[in-house]
Structures are given as structure tokens and as C-alpha cells.
N, C-alpha and C. Protein backbone atom coordinates (compact mmCIF):
# COMPACT_ATOMS: atom_id res chain seq x y z
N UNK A 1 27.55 -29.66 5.87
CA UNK A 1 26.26 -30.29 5.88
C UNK A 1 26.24 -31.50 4.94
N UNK A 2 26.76 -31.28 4.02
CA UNK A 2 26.88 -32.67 3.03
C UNK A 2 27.70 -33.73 3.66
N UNK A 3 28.94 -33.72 4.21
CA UNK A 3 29.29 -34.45 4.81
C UNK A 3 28.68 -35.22 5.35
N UNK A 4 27.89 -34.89 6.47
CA UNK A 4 27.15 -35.20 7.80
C UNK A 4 26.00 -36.34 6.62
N UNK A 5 25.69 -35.56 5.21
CA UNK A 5 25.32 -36.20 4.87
C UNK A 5 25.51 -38.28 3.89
N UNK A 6 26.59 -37.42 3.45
CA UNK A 6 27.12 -38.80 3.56
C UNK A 6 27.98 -39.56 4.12
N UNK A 7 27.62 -39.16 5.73
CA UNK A 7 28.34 -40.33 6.68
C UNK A 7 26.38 -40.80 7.16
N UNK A 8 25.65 -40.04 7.16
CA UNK A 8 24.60 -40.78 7.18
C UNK A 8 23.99 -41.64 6.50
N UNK A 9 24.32 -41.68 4.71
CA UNK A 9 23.94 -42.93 4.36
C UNK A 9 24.64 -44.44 4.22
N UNK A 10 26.34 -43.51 4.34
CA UNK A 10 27.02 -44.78 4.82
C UNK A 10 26.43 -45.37 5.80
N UNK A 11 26.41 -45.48 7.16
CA UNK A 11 25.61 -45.99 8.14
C UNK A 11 24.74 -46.52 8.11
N UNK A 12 23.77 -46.05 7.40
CA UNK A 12 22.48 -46.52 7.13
C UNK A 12 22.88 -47.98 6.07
N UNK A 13 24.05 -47.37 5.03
CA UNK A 13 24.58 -49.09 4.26
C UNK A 13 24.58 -49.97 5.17
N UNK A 14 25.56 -49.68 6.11
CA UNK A 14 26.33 -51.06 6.98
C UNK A 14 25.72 -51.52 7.79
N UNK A 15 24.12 -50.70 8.29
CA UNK A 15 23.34 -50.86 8.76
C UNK A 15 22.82 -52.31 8.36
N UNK A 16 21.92 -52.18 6.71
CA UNK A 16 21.25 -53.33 5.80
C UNK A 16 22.50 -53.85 6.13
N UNK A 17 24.00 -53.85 5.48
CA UNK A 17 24.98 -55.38 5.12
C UNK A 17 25.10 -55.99 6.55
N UNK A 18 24.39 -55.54 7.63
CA UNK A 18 24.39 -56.05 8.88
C UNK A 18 23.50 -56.89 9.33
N UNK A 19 22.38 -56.45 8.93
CA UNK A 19 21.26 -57.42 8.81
C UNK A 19 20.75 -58.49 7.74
N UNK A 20 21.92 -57.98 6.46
CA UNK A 20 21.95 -59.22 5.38
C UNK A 20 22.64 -60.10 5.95
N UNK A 21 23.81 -59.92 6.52
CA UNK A 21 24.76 -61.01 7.15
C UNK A 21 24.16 -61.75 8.59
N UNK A 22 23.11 -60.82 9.27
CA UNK A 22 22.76 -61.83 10.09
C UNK A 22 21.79 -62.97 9.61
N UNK A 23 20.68 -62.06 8.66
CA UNK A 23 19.81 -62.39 8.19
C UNK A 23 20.86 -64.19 7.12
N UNK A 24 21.71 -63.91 6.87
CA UNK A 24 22.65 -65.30 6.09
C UNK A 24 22.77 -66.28 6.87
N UNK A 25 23.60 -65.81 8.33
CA UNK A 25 23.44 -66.10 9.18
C UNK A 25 22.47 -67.43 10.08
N UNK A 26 21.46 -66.68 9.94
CA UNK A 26 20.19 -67.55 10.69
C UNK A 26 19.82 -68.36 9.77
N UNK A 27 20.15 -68.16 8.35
CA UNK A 27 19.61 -69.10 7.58
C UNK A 27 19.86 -70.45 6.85
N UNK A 28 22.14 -70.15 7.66
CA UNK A 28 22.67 -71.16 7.72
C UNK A 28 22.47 -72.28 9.16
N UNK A 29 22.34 -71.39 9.81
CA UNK A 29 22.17 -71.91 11.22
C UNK A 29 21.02 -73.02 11.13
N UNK A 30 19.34 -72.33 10.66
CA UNK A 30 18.03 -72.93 10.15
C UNK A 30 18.64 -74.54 9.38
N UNK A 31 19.39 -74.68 8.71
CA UNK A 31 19.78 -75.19 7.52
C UNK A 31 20.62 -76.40 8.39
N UNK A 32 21.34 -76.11 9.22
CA UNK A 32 22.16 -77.51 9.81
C UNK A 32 21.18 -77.18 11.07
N UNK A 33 19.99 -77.14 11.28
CA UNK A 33 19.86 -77.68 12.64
C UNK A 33 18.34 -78.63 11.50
N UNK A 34 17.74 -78.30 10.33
CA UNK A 34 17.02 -78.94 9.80
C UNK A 34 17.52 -80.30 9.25
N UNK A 35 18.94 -80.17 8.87
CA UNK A 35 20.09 -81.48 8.35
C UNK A 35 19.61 -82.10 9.26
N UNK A 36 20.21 -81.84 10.59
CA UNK A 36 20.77 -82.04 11.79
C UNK A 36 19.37 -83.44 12.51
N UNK A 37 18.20 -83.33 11.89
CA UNK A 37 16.60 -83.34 12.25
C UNK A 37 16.73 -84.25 10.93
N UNK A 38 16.89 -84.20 10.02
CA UNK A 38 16.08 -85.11 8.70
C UNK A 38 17.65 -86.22 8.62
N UNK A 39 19.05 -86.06 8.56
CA UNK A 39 19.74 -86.68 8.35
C UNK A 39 21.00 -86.05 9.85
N UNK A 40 21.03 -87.11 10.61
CA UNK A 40 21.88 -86.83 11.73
C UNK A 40 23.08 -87.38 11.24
N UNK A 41 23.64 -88.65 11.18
CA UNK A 41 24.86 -89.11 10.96
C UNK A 41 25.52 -87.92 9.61
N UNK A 42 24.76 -87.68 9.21
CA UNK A 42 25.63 -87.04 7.71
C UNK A 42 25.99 -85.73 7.97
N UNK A 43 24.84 -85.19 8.92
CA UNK A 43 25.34 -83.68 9.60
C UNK A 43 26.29 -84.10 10.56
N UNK A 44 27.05 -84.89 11.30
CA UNK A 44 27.86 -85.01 11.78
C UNK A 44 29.22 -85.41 11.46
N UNK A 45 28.99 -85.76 10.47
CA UNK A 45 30.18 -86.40 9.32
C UNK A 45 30.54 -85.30 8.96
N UNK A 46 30.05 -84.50 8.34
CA UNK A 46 30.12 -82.55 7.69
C UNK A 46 30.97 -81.64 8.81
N UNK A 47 29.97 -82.17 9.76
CA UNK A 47 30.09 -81.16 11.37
C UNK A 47 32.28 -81.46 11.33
N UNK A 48 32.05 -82.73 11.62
CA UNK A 48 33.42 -83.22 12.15
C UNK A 48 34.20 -82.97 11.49
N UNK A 49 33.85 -82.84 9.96
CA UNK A 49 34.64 -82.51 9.10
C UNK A 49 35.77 -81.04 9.01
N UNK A 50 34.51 -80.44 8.96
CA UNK A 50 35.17 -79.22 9.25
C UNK A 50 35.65 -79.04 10.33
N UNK A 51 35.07 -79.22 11.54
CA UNK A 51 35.97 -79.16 12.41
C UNK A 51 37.07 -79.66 12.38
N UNK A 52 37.75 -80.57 11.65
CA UNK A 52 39.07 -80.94 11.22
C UNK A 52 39.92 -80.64 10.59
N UNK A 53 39.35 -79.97 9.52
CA UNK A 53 39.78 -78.70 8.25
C UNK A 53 40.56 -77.90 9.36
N UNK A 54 39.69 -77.06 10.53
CA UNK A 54 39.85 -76.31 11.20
C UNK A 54 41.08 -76.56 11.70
N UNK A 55 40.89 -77.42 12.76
CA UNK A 55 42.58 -78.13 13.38
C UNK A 55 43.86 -78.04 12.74
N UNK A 56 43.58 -78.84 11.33
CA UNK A 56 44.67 -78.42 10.44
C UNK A 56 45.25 -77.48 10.11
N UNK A 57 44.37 -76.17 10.00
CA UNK A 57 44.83 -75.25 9.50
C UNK A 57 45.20 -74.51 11.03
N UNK A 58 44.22 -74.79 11.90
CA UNK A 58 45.29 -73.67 12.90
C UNK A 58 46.36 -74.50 12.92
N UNK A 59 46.59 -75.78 13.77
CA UNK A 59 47.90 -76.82 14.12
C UNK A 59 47.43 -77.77 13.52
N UNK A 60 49.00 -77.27 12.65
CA UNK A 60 49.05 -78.55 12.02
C UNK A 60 49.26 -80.50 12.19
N UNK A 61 50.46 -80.39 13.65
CA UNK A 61 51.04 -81.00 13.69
C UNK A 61 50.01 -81.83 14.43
N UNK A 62 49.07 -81.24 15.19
CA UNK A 62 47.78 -82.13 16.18
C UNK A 62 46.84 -82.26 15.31
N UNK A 63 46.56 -81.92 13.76
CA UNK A 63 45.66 -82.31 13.04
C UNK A 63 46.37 -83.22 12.16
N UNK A 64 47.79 -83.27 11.85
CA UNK A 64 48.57 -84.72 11.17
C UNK A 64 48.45 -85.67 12.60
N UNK A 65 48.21 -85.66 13.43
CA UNK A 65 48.42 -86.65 14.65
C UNK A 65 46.80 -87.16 14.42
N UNK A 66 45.98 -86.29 14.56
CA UNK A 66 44.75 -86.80 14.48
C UNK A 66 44.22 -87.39 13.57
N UNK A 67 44.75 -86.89 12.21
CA UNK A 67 44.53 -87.98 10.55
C UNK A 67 44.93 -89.17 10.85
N UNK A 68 46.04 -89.23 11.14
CA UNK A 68 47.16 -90.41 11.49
C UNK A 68 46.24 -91.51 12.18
N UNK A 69 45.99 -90.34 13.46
CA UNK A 69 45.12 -91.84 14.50
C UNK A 69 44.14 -92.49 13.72
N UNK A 70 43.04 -91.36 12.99
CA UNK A 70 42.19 -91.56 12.45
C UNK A 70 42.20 -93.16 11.56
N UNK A 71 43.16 -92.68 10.49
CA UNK A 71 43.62 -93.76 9.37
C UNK A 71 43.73 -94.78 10.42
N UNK A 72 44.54 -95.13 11.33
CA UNK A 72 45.38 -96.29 12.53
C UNK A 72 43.94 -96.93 12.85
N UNK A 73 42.72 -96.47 13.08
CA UNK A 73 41.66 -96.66 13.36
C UNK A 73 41.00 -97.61 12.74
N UNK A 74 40.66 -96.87 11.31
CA UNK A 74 40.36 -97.16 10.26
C UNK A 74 40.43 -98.71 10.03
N UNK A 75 42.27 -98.74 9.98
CA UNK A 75 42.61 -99.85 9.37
C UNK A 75 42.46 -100.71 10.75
N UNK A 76 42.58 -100.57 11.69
CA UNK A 76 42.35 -101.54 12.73
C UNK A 76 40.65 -102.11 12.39
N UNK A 77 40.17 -101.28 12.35
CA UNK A 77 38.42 -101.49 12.29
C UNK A 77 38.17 -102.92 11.24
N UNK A 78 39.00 -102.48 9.62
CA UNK A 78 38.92 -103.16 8.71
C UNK A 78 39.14 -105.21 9.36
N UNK A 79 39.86 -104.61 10.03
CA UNK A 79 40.31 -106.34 10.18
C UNK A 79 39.73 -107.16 11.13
């Protein structure tokens, strides 16, 4: 019987850390779609950003290709 009892308040934990994490969740979500509304270019600068972080770290070699172009860009733009 105790058992039963504490697999029931475990549950009931992971229950709340489930709804804290969504509850984090929505409040990051709230947070870049309000950026997203008061400052667009800068939430997209962020956005892209990470999404590039990302690239890198899965493949590397198509996120050094994509810095690369990037920079090639860059300096073309400058002139």
C-alpha cells in the first residue's frame, strides 16, 4: 500500500514539472511572437541566428559553407 503510495505522488510531481515546462514554454513562445510585433528585423536576426548555431552543430561542413557564403556576401555588399 505504501508503494502504490509513492508512485502516486511521484506522478502527481511530473504531473506540475509538466505543466511548469509547458507553462515556460508558452511564455517563451508569448515573448518572440511580442519581439516579433514591437521589433521585427531584430527578432529575425536572433531567429536566424540560432538557426545557424543549429546547422553548425548538427553539420558542420554546410554550416562552414554557409558562414563562408555569408562573409563572401558581406564583403561583396561592402564594395
Amino acid at each position: 500500500m505504501r508503494l502504490i503510495g509513492v508512485l502516486l505522488v511521484l506522478c502527481v510531481a511530473l504531473a506540475v514539472l509538466k505543466a511548469a515546462a509547458m507553462l515556460v514554454a508558452l511564455v517563451v513562445l508569448a515573448a518572440i511572437v511580442l519581439s516579433a510585433i514591437t521589433r521585427p528585423m531584430e527578432t529575425a536576426g536572433c531567429l536566424l541566428s540560432f538557426a545557424l548555431l543549429s546547422a553548425i552543430g548538427q553539420y558542420p561542413l554546410a554550416g562552414l559553407i554557409i558562414v563562408g557564403g555569408l562573409a563572401a556576401l558581406g564583403l561583396l555588399m561592402r564594395t
